[in-house]
PDB file of N, CA and C in Angstrom:
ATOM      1  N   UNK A   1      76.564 118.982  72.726  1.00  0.00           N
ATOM      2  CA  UNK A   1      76.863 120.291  73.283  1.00  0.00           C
ATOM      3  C   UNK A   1      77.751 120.166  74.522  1.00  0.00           C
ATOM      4  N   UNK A   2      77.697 119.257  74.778  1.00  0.00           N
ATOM      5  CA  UNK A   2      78.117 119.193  76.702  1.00  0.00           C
ATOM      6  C   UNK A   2      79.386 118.485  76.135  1.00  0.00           C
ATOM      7  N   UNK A   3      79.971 117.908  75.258  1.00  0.00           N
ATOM      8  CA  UNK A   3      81.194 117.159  74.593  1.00  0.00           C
ATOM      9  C   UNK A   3      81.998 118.625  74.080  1.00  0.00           C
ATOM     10  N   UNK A   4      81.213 119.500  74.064  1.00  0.00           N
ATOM     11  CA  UNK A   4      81.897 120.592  73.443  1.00  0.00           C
ATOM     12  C   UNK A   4      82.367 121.622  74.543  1.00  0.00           C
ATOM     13  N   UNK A   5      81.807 121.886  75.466  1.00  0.00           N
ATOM     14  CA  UNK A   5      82.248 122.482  76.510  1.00  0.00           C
ATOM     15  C   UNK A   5      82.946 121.605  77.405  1.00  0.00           C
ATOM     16  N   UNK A   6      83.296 120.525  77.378  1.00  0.00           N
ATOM     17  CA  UNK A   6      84.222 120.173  78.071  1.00  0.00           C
ATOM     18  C   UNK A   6      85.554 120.205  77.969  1.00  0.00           C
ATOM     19  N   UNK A   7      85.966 120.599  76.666  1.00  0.00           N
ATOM     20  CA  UNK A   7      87.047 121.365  75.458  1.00  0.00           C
ATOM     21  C   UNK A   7      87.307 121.950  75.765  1.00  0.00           C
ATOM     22  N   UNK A   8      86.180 123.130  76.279  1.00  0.00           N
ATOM     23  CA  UNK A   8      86.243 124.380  76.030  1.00  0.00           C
ATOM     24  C   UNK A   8      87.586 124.919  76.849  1.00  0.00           C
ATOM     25  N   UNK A   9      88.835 125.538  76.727  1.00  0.00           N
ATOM     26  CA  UNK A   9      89.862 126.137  77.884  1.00  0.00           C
ATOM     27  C   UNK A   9      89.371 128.143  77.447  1.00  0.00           C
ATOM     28  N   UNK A  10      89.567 128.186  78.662  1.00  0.00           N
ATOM     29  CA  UNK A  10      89.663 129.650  79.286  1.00  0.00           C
ATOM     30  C   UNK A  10      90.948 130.290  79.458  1.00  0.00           C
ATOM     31  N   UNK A  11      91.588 131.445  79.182  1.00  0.00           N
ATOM     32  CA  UNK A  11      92.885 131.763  79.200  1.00  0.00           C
ATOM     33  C   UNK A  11      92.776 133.044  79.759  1.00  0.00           C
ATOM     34  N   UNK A  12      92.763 133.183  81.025  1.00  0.00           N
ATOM     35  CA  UNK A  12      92.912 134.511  81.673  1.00  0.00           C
ATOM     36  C   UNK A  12      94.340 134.769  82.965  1.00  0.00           C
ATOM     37  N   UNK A  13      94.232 135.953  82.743  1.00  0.00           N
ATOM     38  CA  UNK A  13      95.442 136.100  83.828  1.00  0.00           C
ATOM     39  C   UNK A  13      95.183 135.409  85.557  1.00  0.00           C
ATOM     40  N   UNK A  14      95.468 134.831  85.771  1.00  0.00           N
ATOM     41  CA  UNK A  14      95.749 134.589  87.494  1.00  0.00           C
ATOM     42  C   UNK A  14      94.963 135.542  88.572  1.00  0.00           C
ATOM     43  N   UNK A  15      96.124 136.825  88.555  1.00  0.00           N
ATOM     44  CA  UNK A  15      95.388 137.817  89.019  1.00  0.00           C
ATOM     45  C   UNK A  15      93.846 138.225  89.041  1.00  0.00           C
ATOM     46  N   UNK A  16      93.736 138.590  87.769  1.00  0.00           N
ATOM     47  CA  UNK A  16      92.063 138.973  87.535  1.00  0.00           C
ATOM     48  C   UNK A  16      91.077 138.145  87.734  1.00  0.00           C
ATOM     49  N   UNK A  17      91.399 136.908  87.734  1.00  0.00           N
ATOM     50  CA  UNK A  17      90.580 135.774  88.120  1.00  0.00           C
ATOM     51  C   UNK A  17      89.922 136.086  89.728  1.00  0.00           C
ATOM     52  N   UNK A  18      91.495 135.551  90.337  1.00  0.00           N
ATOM     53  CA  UNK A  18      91.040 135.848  91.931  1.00  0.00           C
ATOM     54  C   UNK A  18      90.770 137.383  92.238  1.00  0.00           C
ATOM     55  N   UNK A  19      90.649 138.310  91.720  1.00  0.00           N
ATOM     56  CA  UNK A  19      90.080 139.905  91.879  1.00  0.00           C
ATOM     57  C   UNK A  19      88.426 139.090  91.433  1.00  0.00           C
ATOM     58  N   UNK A  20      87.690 138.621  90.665  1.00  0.00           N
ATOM     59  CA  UNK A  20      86.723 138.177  90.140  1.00  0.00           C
ATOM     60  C   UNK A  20      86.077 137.559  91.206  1.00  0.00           C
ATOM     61  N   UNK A  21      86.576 136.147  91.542  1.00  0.00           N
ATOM     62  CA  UNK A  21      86.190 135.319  92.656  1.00  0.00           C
ATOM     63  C   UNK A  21      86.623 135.555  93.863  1.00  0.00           C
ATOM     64  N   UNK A  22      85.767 136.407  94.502  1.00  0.00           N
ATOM     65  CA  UNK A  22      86.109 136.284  96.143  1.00  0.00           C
ATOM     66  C   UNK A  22      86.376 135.852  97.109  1.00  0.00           C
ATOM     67  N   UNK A  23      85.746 134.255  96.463  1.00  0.00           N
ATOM     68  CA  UNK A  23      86.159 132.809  97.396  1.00  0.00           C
ATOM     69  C   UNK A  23      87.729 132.345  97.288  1.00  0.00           C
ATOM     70  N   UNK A  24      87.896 132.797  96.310  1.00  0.00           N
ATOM     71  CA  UNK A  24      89.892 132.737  96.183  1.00  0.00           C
ATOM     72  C   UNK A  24      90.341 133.383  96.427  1.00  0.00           C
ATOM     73  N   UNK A  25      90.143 134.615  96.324  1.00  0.00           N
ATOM     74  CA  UNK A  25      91.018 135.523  97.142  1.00  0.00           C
ATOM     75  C   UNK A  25      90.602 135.185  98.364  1.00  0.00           C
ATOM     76  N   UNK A  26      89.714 134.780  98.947  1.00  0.00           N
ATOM     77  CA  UNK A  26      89.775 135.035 100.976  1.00  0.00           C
ATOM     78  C   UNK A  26      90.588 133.663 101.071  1.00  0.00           C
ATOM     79  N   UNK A  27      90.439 132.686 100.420  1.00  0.00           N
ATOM     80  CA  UNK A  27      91.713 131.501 100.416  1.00  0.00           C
ATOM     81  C   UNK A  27      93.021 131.983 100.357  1.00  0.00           C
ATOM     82  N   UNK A  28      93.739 131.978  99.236  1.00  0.00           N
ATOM     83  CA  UNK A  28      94.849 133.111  99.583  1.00  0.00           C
ATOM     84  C   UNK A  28      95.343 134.012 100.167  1.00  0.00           C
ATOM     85  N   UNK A  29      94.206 134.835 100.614  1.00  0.00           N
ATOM     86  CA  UNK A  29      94.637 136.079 101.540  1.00  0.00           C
ATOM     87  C   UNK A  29      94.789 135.017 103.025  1.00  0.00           C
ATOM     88  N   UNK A  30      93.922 134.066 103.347  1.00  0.00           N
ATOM     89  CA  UNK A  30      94.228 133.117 104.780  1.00  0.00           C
ATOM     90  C   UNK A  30      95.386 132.379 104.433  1.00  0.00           C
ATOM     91  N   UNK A  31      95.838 131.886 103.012  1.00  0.00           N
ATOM     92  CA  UNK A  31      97.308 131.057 102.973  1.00  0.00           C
ATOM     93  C   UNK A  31      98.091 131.630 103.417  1.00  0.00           C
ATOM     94  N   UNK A  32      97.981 133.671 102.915  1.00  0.00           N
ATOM     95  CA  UNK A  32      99.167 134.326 103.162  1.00  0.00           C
ATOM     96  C   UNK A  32      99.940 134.681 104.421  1.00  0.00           C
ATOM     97  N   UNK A  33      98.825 134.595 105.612  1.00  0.00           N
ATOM     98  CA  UNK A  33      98.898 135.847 106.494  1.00  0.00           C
ATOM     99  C   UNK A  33      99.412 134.694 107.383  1.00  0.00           C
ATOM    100  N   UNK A  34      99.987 135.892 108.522  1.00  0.00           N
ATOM    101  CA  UNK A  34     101.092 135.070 109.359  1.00  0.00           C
ATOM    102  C   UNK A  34      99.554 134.755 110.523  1.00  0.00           C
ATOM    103  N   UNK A  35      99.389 133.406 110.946  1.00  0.00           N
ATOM    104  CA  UNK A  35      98.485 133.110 112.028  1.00  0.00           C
ATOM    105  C   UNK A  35      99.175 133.628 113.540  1.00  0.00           C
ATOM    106  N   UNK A  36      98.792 134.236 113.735  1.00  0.00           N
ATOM    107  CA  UNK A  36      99.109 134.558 115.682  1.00  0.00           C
ATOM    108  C   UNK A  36      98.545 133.723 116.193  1.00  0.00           C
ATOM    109  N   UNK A  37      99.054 133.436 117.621  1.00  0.00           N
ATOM    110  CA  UNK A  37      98.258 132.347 118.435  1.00  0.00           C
ATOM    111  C   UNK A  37      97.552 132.936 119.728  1.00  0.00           C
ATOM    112  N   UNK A  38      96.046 132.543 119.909  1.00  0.00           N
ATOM    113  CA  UNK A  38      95.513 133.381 120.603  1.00  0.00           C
ATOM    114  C   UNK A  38      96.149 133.084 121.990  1.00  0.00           C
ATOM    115  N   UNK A  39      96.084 134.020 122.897  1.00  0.00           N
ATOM    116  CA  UNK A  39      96.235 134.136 124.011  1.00  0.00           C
ATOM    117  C   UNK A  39      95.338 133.745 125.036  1.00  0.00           C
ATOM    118  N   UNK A  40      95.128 132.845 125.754  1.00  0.00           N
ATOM    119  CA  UNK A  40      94.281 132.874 126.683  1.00  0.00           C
ATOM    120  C   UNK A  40      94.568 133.014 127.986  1.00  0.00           C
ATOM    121  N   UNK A  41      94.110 133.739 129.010  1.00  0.00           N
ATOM    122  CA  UNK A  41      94.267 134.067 130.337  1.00  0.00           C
ATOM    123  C   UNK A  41      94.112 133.057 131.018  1.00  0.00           C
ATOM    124  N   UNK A  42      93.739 131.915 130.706  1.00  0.00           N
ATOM    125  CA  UNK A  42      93.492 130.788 131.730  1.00  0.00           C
ATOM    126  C   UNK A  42      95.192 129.920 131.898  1.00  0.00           C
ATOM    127  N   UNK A  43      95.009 129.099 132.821  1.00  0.00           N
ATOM    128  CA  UNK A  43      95.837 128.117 133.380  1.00  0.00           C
ATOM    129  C   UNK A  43      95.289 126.758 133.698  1.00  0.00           C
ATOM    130  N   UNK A  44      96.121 126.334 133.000  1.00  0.00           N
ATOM    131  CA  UNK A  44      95.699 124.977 133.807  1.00  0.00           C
ATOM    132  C   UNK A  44      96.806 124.178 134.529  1.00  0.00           C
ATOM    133  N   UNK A  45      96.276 123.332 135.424  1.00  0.00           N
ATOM    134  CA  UNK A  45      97.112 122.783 136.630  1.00  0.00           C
ATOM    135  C   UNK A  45      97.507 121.318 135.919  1.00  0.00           C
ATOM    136  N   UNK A  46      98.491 120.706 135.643  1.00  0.00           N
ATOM    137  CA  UNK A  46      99.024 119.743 135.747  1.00  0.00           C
ATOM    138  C   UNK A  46      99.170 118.294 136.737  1.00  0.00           C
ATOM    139  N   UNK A  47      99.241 117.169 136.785  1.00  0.00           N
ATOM    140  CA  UNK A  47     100.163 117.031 137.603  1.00  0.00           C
ATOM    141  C   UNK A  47     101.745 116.533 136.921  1.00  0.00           C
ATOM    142  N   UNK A  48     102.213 116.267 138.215  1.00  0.00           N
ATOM    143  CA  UNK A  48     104.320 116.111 137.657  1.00  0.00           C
ATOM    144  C   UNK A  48     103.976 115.112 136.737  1.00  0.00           C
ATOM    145  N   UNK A  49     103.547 114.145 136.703  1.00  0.00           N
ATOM    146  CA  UNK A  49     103.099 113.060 135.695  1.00  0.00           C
ATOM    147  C   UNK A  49     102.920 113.556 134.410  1.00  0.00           C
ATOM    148  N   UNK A  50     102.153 114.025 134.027  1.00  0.00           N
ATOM    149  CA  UNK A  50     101.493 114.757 133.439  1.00  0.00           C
ATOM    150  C   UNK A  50     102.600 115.376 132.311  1.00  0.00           C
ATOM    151  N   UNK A  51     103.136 116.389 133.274  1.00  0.00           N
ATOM    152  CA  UNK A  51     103.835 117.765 133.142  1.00  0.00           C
ATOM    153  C   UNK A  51     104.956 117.239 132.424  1.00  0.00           C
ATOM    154  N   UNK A  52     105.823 115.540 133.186  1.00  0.00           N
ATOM    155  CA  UNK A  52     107.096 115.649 132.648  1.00  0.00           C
ATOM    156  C   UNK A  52     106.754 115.145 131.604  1.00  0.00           C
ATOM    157  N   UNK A  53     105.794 114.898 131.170  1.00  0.00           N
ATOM    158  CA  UNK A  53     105.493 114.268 129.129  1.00  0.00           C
ATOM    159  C   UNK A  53     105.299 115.209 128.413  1.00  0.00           C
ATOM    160  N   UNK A  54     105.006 116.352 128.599  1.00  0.00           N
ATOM    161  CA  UNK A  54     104.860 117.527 128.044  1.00  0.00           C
ATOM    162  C   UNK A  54     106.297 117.809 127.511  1.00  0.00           C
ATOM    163  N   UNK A  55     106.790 118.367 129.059  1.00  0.00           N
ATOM    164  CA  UNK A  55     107.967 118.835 128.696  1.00  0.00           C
ATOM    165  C   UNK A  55     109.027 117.871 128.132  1.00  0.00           C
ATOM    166  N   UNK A  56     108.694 116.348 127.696  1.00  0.00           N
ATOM    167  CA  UNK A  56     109.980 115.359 127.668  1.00  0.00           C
ATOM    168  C   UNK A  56     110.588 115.286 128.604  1.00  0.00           C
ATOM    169  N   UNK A  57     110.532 115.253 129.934  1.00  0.00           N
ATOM    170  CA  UNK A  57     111.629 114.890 131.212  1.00  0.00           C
ATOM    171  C   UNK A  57     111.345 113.619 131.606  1.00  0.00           C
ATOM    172  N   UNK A  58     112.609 113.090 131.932  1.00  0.00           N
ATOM    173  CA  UNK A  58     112.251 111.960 132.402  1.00  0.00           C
ATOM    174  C   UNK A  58     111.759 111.741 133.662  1.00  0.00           C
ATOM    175  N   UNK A  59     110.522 110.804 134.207  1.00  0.00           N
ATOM    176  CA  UNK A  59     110.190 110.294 135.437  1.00  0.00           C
ATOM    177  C   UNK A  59     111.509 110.100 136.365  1.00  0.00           C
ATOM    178  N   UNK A  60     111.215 110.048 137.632  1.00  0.00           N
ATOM    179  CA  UNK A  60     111.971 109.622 139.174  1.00  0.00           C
ATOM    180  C   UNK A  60     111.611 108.373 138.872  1.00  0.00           C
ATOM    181  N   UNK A  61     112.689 107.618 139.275  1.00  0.00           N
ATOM    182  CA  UNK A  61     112.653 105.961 138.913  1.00  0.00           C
ATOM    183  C   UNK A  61     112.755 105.340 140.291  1.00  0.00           C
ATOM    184  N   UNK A  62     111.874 104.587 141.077  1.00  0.00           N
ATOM    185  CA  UNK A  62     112.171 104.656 142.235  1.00  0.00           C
ATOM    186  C   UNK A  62     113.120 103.158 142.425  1.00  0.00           C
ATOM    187  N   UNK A  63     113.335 102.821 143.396  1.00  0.00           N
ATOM    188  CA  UNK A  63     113.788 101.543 144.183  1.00  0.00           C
ATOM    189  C   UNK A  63     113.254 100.580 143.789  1.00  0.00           C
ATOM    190  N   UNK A  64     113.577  99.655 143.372  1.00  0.00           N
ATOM    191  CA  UNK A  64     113.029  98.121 143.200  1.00  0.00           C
ATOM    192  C   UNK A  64     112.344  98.062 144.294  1.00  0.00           C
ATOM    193  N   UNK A  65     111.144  97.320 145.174  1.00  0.00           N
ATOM    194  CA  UNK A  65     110.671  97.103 146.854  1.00  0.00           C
ATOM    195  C   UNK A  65     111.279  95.596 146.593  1.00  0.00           C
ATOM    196  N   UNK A  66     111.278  95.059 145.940  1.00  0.00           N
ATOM    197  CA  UNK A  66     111.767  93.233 145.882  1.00  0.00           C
ATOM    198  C   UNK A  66     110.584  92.841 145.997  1.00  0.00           C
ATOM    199  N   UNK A  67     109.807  91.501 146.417  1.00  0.00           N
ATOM    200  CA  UNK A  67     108.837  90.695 146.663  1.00  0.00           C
ATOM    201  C   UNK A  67     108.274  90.483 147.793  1.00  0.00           C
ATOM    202  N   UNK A  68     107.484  91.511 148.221  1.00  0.00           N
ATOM    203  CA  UNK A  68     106.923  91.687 149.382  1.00  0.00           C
ATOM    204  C   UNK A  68     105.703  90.329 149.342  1.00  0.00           C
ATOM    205  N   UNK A  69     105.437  89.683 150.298  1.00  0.00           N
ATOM    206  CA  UNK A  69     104.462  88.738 150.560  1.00  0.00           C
ATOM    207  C   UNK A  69     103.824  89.144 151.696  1.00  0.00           C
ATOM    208  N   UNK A  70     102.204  88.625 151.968  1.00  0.00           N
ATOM    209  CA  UNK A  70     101.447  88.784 152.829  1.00  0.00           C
ATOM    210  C   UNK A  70     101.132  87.022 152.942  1.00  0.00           C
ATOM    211  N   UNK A  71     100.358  87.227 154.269  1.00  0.00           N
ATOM    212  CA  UNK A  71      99.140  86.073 154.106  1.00  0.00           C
ATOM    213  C   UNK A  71      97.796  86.051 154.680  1.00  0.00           C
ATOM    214  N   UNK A  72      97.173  85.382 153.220  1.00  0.00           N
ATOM    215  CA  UNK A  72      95.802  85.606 152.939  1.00  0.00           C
ATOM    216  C   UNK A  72      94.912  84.423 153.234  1.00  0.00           C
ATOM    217  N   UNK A  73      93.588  85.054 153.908  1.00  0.00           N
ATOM    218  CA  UNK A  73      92.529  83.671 153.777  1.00  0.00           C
ATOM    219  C   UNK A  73      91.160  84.142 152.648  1.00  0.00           C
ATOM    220  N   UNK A  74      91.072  83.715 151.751  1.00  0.00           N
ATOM    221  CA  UNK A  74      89.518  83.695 151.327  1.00  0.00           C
ATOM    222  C   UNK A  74      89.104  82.120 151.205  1.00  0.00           C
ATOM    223  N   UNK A  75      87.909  82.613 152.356  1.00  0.00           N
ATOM    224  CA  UNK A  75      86.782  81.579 152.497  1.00  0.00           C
ATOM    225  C   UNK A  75      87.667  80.445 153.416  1.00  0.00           C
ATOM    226  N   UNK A  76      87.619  79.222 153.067  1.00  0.00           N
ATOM    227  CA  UNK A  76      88.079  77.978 153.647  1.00  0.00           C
ATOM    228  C   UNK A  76      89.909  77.989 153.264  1.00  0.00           C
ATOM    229  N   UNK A  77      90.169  78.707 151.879  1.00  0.00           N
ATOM    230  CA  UNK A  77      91.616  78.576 151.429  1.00  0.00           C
ATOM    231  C   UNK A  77      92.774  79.824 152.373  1.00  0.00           C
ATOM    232  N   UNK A  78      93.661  78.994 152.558  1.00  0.00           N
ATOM    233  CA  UNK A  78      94.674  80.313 153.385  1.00  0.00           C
ATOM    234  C   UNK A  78      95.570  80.055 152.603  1.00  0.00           C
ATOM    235  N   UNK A  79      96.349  81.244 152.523  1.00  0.00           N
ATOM    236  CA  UNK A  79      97.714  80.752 151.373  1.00  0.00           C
ATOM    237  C   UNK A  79      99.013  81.960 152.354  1.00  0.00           C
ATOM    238  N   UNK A  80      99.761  80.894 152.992  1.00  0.00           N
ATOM    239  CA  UNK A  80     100.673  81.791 154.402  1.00  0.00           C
ATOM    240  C   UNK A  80     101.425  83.123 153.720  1.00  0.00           C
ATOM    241  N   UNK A  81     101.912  82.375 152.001  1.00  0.00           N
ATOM    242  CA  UNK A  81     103.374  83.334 151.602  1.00  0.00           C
ATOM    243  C   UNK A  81     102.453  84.019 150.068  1.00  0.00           C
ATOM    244  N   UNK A  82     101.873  84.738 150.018  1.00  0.00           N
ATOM    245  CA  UNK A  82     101.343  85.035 148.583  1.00  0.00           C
ATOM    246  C   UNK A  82     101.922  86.685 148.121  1.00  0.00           C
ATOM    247  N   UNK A  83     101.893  86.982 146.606  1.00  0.00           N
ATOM    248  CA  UNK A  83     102.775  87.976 146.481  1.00  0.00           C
ATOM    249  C   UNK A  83     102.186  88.760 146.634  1.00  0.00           C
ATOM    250  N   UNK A  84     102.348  90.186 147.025  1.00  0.00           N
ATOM    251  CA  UNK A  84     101.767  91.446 146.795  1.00  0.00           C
ATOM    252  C   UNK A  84     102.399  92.776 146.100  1.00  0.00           C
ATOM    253  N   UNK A  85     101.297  93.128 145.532  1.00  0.00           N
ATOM    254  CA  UNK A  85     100.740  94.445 144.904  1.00  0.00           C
ATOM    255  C   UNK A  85     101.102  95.331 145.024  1.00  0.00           C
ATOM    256  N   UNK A  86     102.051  96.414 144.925  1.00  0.00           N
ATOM    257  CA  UNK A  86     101.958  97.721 145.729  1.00  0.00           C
ATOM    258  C   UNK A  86     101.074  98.690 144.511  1.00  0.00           C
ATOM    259  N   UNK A  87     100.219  98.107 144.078  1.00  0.00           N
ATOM    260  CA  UNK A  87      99.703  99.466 143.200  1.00  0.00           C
ATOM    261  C   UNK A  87      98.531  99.098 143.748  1.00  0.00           C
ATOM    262  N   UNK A  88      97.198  99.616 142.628  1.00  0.00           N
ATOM    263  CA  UNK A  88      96.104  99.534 143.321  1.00  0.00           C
ATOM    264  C   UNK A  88      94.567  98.353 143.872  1.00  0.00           C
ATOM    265  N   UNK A  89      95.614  97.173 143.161  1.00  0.00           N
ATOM    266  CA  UNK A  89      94.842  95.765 143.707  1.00  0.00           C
ATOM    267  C   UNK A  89      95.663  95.134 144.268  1.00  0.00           C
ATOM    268  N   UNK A  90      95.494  93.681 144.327  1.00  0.00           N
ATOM    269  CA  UNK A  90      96.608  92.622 145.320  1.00  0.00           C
ATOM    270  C   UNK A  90      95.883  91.637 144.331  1.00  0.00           C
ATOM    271  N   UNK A  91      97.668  90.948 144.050  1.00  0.00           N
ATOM    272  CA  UNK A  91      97.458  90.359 143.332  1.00  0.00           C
ATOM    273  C   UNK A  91      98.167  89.070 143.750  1.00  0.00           C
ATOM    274  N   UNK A  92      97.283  87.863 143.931  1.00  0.00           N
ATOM    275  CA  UNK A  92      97.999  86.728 144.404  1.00  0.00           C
ATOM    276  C   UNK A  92      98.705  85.539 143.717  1.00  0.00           C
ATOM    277  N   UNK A  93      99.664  84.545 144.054  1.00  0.00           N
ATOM    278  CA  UNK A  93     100.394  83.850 143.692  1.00  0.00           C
ATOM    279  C   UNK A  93     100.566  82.808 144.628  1.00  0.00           C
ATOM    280  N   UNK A  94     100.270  81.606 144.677  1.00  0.00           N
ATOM    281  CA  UNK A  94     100.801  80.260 145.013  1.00  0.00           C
ATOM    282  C   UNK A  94     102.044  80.306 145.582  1.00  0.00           C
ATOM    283  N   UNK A  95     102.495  79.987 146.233  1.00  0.00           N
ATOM    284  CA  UNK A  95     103.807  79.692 146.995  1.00  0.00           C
ATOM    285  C   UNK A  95     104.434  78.547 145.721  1.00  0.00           C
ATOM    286  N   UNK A  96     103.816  77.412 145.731  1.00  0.00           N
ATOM    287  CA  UNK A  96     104.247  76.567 144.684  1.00  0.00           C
ATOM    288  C   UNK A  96     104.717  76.705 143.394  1.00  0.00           C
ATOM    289  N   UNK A  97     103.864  78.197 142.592  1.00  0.00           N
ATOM    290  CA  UNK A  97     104.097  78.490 141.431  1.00  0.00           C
ATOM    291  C   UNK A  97     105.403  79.409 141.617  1.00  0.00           C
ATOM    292  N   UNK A  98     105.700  80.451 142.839  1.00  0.00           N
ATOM    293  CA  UNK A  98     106.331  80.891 142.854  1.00  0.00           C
ATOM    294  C   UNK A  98     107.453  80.309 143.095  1.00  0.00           C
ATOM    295  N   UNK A  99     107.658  79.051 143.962  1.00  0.00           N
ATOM    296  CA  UNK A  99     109.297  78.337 143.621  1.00  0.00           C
ATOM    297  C   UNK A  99     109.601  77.752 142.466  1.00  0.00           C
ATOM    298  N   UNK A 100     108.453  77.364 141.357  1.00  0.00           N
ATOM    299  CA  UNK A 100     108.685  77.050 140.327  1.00  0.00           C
ATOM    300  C   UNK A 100     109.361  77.983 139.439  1.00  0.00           C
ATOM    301  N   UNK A 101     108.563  78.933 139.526  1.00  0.00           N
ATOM    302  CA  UNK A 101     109.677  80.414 138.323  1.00  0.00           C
ATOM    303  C   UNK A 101     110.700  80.979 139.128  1.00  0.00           C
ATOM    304  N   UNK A 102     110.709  80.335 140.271  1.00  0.00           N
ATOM    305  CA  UNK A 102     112.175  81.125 140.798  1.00  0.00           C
ATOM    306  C   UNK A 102     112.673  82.366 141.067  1.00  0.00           C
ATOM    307  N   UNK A 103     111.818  83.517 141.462  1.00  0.00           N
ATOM    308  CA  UNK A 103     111.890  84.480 142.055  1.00  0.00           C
ATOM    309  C   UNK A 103     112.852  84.799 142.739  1.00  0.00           C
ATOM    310  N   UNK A 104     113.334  83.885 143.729  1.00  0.00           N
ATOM    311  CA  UNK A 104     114.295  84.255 145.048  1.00  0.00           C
ATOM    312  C   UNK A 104     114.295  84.124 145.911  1.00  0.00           C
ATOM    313  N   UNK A 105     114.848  84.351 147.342  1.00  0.00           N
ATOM    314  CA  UNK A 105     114.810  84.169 148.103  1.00  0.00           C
ATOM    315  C   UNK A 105     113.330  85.365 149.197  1.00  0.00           C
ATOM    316  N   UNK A 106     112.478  85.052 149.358  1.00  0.00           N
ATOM    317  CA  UNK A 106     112.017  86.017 150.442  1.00  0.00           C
ATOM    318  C   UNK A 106     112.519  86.718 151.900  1.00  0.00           C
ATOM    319  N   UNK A 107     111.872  88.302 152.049  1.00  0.00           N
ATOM    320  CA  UNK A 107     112.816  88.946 152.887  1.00  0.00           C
ATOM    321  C   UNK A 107     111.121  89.183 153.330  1.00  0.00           C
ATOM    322  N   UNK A 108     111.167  89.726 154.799  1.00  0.00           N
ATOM    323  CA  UNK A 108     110.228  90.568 155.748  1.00  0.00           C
ATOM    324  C   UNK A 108     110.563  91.623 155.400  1.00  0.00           C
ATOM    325  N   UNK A 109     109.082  92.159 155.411  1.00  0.00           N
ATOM    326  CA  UNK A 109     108.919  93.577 154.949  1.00  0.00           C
ATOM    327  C   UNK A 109     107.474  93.672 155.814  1.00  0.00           C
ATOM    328  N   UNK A 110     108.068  95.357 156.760  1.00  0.00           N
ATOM    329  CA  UNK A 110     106.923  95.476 157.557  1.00  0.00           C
ATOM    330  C   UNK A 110     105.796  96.187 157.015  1.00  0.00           C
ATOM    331  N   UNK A 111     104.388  95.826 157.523  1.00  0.00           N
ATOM    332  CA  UNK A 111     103.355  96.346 156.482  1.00  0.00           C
ATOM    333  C   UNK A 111     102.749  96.874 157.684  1.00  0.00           C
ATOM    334  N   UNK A 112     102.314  98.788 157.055  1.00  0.00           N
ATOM    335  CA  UNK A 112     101.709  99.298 158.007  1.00  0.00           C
ATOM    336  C   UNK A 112     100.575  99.611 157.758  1.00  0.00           C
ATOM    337  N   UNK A 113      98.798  99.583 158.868  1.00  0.00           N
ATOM    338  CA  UNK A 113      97.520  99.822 158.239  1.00  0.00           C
ATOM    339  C   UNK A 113      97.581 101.148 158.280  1.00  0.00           C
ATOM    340  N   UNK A 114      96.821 101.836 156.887  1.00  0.00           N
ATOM    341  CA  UNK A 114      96.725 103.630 156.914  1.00  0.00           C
ATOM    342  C   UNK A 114      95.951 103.706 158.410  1.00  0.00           C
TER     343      UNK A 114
END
């Protein structure tokens, strides 16, 4: 029996179908209709960071600073010429390793405490 209804074809119009099934027509009637986009009264704040990826603008590209050095002691080790950081750690380097890769020449650069 179940070999026989799987045979079985149905031949009805399109239309009258979805007039029949309600679940297809509310499908169709949502394919059809133009979506509006809701409006909301709120805002939100950005920052420029942020904002110029949104909009595709390009970032302010600042100045190279070059190779600012400090000198550091932790514990018993002092190291006179080590590189620094300007973001939000410090990050150190050997004097030795640094004439090995060849960086450049070092310049003074005055460092002020906030």
């Amino acid at each position: 029996m179940l070999e026989v209804l799987k045979h079985v074809k149905i031949s009805i119009p399109f239309l009258d179908m979805i007039k029949k099934v309600v679940a297809y027509m509310k499908f169709l009637k949502n394919l059809c209709m133009v979506k509006r986009r809701i409006k909301l009264g709120k805002k939100a704040f950005l920052t420029e960071q942020v904002n110029a990826i949104i909009e595709n603008k390009a970032l302010i590209k600042y100045k190279d600073p070059s190779y600012p050095t400090i000198s550091v002691q932790i514990g018993d080790s002092f190291m006179e010429r080590a590189l620094l950081d300007l973001g939000a750690s410090v990050n150190l380097l050997p004097y030795s390793i640094y004439k090995q890769v060849g960086l450049g020449e070092f310049r003074l650069l005055p460092l002020h405490s906030p």
